[in-house]
PDB file of N, CA and C in Angstrom:
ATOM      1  N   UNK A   1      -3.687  -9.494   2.745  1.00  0.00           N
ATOM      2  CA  UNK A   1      -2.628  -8.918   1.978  1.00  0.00           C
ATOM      3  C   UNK A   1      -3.111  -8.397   0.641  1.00  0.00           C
ATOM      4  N   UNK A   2      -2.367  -7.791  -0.045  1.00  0.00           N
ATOM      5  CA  UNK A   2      -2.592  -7.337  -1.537  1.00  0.00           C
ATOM      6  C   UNK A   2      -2.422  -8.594  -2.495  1.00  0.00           C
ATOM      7  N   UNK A   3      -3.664  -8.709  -3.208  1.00  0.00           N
ATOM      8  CA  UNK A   3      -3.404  -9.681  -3.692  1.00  0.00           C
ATOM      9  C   UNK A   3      -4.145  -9.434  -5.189  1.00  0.00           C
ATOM     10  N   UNK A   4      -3.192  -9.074  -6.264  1.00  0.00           N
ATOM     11  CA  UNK A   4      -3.610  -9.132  -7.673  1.00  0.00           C
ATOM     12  C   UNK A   4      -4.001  -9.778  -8.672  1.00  0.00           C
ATOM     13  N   UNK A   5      -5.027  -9.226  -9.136  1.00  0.00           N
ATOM     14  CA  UNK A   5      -5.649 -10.441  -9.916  1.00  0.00           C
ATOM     15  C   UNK A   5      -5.490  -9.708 -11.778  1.00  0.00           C
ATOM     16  N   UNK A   6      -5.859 -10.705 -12.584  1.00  0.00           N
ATOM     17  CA  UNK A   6      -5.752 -10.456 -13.514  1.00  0.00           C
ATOM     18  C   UNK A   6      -6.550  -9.170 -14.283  1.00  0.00           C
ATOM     19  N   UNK A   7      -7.486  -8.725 -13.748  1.00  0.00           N
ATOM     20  CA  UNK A   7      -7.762  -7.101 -13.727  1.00  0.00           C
ATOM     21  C   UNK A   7      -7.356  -6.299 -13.722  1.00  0.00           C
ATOM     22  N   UNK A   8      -6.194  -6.484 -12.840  1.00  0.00           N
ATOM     23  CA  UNK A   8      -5.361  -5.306 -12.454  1.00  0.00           C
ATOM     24  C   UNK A   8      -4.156  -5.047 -13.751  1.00  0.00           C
ATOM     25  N   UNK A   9      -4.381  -6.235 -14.513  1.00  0.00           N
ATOM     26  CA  UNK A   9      -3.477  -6.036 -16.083  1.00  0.00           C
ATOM     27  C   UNK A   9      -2.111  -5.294 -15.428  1.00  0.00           C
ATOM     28  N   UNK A  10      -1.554  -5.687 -14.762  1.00  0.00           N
ATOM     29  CA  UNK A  10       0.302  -5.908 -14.337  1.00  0.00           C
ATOM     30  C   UNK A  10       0.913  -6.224 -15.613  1.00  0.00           C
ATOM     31  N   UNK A  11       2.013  -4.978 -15.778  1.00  0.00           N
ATOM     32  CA  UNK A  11       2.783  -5.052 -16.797  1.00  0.00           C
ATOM     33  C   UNK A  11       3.325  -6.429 -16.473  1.00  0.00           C
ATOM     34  N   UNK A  12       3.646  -7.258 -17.186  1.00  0.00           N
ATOM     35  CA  UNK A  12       4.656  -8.537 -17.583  1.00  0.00           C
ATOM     36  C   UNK A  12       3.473  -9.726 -16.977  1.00  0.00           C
ATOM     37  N   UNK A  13       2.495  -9.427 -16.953  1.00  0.00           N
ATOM     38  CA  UNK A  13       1.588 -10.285 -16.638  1.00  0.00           C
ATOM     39  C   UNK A  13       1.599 -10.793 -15.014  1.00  0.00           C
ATOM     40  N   UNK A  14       0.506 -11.715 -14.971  1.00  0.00           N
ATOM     41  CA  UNK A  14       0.670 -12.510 -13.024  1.00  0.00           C
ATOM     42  C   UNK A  14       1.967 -13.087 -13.609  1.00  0.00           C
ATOM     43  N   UNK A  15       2.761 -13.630 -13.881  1.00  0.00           N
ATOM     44  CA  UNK A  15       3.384 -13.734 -13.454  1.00  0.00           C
ATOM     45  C   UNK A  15       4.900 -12.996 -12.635  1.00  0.00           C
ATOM     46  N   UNK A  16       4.274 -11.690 -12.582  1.00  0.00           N
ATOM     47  CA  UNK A  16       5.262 -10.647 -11.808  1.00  0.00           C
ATOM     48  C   UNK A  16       4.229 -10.159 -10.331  1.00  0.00           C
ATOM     49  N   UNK A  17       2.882 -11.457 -10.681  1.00  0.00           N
ATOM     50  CA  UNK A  17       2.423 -10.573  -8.964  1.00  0.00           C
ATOM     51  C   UNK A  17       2.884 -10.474  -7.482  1.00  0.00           C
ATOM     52  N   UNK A  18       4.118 -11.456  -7.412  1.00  0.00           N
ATOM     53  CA  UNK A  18       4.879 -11.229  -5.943  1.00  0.00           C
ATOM     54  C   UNK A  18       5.320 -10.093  -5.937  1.00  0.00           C
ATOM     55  N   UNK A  19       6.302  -9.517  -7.148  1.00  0.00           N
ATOM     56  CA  UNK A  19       7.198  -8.629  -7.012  1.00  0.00           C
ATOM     57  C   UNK A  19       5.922  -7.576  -6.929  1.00  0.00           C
ATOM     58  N   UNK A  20       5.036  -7.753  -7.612  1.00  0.00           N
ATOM     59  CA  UNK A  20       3.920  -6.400  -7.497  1.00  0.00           C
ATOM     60  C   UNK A  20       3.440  -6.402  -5.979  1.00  0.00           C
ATOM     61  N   UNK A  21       3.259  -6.997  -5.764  1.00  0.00           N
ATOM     62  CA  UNK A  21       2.942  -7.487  -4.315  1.00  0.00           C
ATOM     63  C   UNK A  21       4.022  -6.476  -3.081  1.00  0.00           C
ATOM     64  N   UNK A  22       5.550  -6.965  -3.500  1.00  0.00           N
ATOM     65  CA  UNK A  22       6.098  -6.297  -2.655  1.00  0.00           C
ATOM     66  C   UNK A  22       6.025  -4.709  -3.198  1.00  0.00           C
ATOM     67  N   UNK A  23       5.788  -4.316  -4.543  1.00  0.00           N
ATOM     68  CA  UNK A  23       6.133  -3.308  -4.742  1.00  0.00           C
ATOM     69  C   UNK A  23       5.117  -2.178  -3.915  1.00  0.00           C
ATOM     70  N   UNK A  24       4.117  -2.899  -3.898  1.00  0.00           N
ATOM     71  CA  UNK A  24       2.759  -2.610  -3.327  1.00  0.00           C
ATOM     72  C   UNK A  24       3.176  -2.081  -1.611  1.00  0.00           C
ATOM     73  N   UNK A  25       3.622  -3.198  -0.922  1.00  0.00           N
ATOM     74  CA  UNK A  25       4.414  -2.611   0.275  1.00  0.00           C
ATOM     75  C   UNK A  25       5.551  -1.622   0.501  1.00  0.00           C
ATOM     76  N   UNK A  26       6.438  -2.070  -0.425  1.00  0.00           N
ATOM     77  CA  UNK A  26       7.925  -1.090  -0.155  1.00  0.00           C
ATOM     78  C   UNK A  26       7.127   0.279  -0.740  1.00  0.00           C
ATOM     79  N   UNK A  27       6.420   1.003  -1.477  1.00  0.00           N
ATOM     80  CA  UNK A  27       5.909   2.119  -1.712  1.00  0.00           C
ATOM     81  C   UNK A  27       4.807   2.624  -0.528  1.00  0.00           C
ATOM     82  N   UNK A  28       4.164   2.487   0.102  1.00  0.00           N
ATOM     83  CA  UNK A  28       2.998   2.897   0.794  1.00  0.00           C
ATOM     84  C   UNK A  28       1.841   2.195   0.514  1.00  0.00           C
ATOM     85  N   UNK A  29       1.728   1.727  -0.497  1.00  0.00           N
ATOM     86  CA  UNK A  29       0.371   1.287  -1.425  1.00  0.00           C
ATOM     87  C   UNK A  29      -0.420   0.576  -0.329  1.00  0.00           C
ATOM     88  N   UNK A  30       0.234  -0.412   0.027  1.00  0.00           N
ATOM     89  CA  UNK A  30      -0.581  -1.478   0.878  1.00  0.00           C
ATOM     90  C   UNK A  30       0.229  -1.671   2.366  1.00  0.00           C
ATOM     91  N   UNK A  31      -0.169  -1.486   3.133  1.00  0.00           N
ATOM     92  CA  UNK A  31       0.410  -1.822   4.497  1.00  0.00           C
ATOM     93  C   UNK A  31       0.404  -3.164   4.955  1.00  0.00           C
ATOM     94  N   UNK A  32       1.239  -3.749   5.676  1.00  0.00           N
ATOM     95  CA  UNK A  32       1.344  -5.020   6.262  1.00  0.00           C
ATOM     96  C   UNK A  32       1.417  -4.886   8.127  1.00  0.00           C
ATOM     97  N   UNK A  33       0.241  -5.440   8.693  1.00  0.00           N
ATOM     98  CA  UNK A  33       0.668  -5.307  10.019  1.00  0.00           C
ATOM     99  C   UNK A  33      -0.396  -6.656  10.630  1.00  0.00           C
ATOM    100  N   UNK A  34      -0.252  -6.593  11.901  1.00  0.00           N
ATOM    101  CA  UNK A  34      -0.981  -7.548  13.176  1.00  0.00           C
ATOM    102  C   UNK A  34      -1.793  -7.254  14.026  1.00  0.00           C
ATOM    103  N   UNK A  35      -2.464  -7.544  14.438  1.00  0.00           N
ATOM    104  CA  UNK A  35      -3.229  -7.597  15.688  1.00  0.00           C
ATOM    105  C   UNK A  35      -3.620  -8.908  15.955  1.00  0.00           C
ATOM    106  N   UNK A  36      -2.929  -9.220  17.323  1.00  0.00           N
ATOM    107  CA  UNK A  36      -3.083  -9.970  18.103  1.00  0.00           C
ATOM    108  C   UNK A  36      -3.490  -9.940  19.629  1.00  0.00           C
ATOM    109  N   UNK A  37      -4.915  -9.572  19.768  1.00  0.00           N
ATOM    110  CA  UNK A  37      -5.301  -9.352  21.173  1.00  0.00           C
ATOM    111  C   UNK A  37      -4.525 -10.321  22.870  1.00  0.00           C
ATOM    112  N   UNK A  38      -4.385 -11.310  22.472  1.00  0.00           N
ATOM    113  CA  UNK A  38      -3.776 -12.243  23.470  1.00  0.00           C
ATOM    114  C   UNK A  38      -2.617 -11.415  23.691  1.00  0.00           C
ATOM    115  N   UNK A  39      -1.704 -10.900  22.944  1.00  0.00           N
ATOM    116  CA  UNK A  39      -0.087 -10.400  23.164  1.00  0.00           C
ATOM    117  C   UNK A  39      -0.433  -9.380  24.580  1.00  0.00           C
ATOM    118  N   UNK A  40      -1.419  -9.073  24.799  1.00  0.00           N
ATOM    119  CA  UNK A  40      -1.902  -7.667  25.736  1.00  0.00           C
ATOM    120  C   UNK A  40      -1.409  -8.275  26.858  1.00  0.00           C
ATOM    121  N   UNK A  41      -2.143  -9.724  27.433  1.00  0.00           N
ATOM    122  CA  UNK A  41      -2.211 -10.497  28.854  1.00  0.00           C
ATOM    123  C   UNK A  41      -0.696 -10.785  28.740  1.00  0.00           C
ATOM    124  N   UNK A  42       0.356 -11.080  28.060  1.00  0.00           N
ATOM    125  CA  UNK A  42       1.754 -11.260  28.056  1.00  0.00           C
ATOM    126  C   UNK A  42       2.343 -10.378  28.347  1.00  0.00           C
ATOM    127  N   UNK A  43       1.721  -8.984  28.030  1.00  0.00           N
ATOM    128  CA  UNK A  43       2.220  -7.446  28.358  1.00  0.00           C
ATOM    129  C   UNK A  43       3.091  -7.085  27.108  1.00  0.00           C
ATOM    130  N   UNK A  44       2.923  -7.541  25.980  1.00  0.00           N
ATOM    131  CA  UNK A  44       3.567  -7.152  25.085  1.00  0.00           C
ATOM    132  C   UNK A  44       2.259  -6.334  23.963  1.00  0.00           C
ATOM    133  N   UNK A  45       2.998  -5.563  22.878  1.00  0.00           N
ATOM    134  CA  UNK A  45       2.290  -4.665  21.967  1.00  0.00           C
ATOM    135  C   UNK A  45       1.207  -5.508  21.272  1.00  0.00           C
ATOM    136  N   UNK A  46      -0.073  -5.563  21.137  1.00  0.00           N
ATOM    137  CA  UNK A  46      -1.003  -6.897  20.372  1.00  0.00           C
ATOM    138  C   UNK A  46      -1.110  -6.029  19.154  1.00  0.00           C
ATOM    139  N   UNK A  47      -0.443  -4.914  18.937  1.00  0.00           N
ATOM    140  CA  UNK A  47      -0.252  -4.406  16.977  1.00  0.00           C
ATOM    141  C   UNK A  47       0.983  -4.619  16.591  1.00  0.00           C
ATOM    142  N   UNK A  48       1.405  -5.431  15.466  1.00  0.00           N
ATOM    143  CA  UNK A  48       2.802  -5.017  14.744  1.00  0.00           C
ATOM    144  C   UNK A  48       2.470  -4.491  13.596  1.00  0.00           C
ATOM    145  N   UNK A  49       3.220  -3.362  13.450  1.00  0.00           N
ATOM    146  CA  UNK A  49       3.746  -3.066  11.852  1.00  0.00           C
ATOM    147  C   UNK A  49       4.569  -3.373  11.472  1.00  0.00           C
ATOM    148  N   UNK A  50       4.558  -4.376  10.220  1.00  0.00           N
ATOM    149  CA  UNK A  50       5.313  -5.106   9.613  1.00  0.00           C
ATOM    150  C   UNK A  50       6.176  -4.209   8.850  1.00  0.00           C
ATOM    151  N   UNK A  51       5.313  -3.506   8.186  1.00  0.00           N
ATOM    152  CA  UNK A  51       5.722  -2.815   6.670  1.00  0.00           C
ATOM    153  C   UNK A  51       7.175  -1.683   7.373  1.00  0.00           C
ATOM    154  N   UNK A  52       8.068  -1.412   6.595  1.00  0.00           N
ATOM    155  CA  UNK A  52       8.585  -0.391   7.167  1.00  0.00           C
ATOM    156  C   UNK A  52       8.173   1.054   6.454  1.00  0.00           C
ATOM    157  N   UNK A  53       8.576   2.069   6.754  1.00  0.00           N
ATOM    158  CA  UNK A  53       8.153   3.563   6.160  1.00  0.00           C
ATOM    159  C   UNK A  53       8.522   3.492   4.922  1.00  0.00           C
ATOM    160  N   UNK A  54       7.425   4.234   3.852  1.00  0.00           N
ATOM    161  CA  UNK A  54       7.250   3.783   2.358  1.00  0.00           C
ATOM    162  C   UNK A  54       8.749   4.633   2.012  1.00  0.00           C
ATOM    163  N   UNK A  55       9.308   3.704   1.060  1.00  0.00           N
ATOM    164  CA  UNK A  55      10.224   4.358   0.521  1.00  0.00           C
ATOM    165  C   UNK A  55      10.365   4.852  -0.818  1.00  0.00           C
ATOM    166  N   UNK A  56       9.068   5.395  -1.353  1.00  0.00           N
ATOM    167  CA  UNK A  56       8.877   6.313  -2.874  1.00  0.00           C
ATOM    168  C   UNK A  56       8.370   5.253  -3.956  1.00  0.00           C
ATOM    169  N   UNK A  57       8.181   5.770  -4.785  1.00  0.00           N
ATOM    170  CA  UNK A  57       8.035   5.345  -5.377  1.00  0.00           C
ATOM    171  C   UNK A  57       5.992   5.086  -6.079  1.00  0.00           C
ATOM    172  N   UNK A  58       5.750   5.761  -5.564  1.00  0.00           N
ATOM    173  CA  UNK A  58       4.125   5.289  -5.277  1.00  0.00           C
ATOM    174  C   UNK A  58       3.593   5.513  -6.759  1.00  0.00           C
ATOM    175  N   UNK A  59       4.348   6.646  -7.519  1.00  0.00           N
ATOM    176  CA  UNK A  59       2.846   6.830  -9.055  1.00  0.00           C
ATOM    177  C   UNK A  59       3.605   5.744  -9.817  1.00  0.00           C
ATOM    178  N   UNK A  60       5.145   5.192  -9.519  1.00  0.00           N
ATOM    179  CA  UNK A  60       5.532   4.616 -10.259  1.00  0.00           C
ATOM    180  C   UNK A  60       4.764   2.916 -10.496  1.00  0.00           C
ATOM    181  N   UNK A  61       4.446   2.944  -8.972  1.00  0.00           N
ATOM    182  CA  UNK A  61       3.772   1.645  -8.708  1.00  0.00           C
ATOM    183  C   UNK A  61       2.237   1.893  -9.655  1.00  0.00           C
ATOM    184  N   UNK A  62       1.648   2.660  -9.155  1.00  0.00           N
ATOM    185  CA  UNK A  62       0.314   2.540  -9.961  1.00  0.00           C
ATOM    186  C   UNK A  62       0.364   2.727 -11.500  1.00  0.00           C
ATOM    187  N   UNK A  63       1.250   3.362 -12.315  1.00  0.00           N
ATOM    188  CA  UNK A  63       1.528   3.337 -13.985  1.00  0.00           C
ATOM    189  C   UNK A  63       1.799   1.907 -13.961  1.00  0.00           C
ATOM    190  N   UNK A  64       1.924   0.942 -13.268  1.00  0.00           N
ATOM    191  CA  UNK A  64       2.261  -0.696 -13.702  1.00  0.00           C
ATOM    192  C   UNK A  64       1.312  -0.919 -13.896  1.00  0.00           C
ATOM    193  N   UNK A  65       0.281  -0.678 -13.311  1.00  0.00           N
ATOM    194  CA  UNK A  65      -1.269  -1.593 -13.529  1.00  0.00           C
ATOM    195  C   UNK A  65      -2.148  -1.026 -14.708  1.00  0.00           C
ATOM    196  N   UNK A  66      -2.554  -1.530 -15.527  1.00  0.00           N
ATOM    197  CA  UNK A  66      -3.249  -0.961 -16.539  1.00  0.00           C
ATOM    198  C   UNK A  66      -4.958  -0.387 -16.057  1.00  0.00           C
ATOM    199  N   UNK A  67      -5.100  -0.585 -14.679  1.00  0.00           N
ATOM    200  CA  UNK A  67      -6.389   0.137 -14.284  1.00  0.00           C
ATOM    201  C   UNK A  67      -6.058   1.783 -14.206  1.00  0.00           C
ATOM    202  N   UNK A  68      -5.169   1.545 -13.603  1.00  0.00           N
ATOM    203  CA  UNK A  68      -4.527   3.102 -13.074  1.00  0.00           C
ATOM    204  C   UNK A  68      -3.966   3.687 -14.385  1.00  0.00           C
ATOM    205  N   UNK A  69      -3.675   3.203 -14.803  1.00  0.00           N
ATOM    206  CA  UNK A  69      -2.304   4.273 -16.305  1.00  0.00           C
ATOM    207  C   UNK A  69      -3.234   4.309 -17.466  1.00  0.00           C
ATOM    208  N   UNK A  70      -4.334   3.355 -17.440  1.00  0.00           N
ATOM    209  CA  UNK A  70      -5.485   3.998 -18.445  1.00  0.00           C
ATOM    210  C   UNK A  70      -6.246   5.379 -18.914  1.00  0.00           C
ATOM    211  N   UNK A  71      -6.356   5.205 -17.102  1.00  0.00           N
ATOM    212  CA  UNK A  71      -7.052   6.390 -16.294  1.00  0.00           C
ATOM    213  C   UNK A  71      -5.970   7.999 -16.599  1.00  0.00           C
ATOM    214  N   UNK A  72      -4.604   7.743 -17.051  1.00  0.00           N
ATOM    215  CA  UNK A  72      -3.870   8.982 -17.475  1.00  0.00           C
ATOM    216  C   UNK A  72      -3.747   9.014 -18.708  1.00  0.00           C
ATOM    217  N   UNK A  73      -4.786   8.211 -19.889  1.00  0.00           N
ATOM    218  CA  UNK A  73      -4.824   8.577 -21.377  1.00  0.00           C
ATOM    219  C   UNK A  73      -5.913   8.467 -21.392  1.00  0.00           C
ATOM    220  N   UNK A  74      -7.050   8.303 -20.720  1.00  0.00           N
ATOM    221  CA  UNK A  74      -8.796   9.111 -20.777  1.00  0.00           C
ATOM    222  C   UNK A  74      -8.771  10.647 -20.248  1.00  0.00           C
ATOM    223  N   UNK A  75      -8.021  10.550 -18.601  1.00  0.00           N
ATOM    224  CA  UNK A  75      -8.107  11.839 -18.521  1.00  0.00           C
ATOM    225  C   UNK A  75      -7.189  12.474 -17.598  1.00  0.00           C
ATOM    226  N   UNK A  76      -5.942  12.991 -18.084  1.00  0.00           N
ATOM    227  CA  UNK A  76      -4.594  13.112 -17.732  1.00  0.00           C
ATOM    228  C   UNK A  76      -4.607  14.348 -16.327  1.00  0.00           C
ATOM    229  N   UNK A  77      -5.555  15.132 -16.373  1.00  0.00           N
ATOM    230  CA  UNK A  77      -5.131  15.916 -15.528  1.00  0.00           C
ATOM    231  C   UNK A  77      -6.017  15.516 -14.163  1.00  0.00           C
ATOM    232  N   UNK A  78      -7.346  14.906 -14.471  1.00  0.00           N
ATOM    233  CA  UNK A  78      -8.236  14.165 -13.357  1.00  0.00           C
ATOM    234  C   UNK A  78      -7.150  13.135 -12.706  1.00  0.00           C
ATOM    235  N   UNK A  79      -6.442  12.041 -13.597  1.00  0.00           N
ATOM    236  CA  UNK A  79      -5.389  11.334 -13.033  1.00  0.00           C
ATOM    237  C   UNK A  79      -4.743  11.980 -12.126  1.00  0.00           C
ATOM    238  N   UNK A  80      -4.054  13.150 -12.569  1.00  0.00           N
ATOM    239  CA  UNK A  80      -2.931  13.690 -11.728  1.00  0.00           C
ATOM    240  C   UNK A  80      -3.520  13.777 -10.587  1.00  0.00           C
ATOM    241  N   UNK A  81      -4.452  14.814 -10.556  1.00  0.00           N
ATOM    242  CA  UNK A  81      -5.115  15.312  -9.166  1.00  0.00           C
ATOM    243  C   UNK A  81      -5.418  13.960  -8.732  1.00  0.00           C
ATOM    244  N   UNK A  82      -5.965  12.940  -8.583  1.00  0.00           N
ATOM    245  CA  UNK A  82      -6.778  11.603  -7.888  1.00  0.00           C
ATOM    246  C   UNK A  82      -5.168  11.033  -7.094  1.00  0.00           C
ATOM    247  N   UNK A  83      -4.424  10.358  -8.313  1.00  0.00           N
ATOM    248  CA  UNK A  83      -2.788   9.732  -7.881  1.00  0.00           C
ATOM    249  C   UNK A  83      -2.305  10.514  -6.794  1.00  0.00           C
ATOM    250  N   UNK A  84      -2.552  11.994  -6.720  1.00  0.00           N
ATOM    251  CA  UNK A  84      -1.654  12.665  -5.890  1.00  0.00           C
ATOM    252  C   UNK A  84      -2.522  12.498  -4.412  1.00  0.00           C
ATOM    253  N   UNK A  85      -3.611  12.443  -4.834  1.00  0.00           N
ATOM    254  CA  UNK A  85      -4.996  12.379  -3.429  1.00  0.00           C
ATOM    255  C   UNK A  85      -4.952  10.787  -2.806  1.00  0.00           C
ATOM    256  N   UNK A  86      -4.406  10.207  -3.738  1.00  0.00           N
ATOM    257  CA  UNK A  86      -4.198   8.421  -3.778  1.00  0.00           C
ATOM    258  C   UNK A  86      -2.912   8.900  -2.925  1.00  0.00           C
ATOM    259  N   UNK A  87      -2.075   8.975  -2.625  1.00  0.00           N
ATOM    260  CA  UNK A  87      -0.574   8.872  -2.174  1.00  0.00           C
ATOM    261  C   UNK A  87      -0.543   9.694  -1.258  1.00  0.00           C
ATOM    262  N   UNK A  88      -1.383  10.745  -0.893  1.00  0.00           N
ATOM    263  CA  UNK A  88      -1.207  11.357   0.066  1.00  0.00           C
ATOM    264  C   UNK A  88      -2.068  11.262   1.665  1.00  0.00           C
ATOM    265  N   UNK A  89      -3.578   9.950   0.657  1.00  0.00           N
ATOM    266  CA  UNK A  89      -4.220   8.921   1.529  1.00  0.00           C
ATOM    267  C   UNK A  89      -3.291   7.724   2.491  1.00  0.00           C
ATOM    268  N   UNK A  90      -2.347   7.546   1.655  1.00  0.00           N
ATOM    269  CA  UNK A  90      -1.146   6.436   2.260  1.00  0.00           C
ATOM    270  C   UNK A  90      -0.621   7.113   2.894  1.00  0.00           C
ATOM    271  N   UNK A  91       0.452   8.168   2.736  1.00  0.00           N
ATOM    272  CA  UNK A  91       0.715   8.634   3.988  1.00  0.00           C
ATOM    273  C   UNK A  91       0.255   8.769   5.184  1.00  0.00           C
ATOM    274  N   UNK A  92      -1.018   9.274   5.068  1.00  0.00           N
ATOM    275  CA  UNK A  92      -1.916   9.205   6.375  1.00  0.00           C
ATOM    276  C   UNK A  92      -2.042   8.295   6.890  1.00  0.00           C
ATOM    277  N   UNK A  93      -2.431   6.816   6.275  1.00  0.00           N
ATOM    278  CA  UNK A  93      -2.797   5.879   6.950  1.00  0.00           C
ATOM    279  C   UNK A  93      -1.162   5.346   7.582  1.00  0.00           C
ATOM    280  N   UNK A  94      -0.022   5.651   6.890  1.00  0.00           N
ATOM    281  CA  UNK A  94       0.737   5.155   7.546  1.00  0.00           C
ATOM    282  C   UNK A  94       1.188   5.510   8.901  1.00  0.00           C
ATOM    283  N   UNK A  95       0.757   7.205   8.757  1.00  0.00           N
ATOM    284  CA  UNK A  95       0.983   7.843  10.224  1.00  0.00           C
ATOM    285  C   UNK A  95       0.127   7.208  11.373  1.00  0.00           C
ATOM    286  N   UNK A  96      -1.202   7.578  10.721  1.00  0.00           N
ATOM    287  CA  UNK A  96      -2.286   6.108  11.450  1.00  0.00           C
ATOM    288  C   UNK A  96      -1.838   5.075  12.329  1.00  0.00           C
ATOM    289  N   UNK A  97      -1.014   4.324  11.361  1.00  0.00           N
ATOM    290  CA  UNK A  97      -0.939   2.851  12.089  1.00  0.00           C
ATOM    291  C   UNK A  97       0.642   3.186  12.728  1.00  0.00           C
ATOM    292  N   UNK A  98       1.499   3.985  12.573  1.00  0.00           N
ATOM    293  CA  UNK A  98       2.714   4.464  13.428  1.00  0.00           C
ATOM    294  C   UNK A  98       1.987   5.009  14.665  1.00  0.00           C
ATOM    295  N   UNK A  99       1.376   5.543  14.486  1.00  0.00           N
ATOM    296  CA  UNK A  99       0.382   6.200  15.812  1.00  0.00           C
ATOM    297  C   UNK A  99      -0.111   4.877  16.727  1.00  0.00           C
ATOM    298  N   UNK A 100      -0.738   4.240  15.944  1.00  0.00           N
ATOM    299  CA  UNK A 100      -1.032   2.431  16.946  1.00  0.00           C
ATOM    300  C   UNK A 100      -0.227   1.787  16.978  1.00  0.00           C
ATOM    301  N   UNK A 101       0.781   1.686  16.714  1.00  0.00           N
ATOM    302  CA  UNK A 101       2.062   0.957  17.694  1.00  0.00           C
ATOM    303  C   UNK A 101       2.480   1.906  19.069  1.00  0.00           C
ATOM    304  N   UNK A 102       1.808   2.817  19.053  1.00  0.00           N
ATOM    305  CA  UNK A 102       2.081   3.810  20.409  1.00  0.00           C
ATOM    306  C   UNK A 102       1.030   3.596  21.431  1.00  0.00           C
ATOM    307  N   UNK A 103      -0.203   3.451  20.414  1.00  0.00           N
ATOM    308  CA  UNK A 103      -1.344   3.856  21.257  1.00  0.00           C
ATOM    309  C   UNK A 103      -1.596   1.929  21.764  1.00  0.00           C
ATOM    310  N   UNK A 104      -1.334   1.044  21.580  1.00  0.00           N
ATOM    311  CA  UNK A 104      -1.448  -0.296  21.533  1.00  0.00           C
ATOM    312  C   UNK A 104      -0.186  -0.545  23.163  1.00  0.00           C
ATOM    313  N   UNK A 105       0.482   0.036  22.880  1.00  0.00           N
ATOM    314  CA  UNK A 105       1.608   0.344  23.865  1.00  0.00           C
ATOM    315  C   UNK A 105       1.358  -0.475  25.473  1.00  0.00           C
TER     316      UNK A 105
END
C-alpha cells in the first residue's frame, strides 16, 4: 500500500497519513488491488481491483506533500509539465489494471 513517511512533509503532519493514504487512492495516485493465483482452480477472477475509478482530484493531492509543491516554487512551469505527465501516467495504469480484471477473466 501507500505508505507515508515523514519525507513526504504532509500538510498537518503524520498525523493526517490515513486520510493521505486514502486521498492517495480516491484520486488515481496509488491503486489498490489482488492477486490471488489459487482463486483460478475455484474458477473465480485471481485479480481484484479494489480501488474504484479515480475520482479527481490528483494535483490537489500532490500540492499536500511538500516534495511535490516545492518542486512548483523552484520550477513552476517544469512542475506543470511533470504533474500533468504524473496524472496522465495514472490514468494509464488504471486502464491497465481495468484491462486485467478482463484479461484474468
Amino acid at each position: 500500500g501507500y505508505a507515508p513517511c515523514e519525507m513526504h512533509s504532509i500538510k498537518g503532519g503524520m498525523a493526517n497519513c490515513q486520510v493521505e493514504m486514502k486521498k492517495a487512492v480516491d484520486c488515481g495516485y496509488w491503486n489498490l488491488f489482488r492477486y490471488n493465483p489459487a482463486l483460478k482452480a475455484e474458477g473465480k477472477n485471481p485479480f481484484t481491483l479494489d480501488s474504484k475509478a479515480p475520482a479527481g482530484g490528483y494535483q490537489e493531492f500532490l500540492m499536500n506533500e511538500a516534495r511535490y509543491s516545492s518542486l512548483t516554487r523552484a520550477f513552476p512551469e517544469r512542475a506543470k509539465e511533470l504533474f500533468a505527465q504524473n496524472e496522465e501516467a495514472a490514468k494509464e495504469r488504471w486502464e491497465h489494471l481495468t484491462r486485467l480484471v478482463e484479461l484474468y477473466k
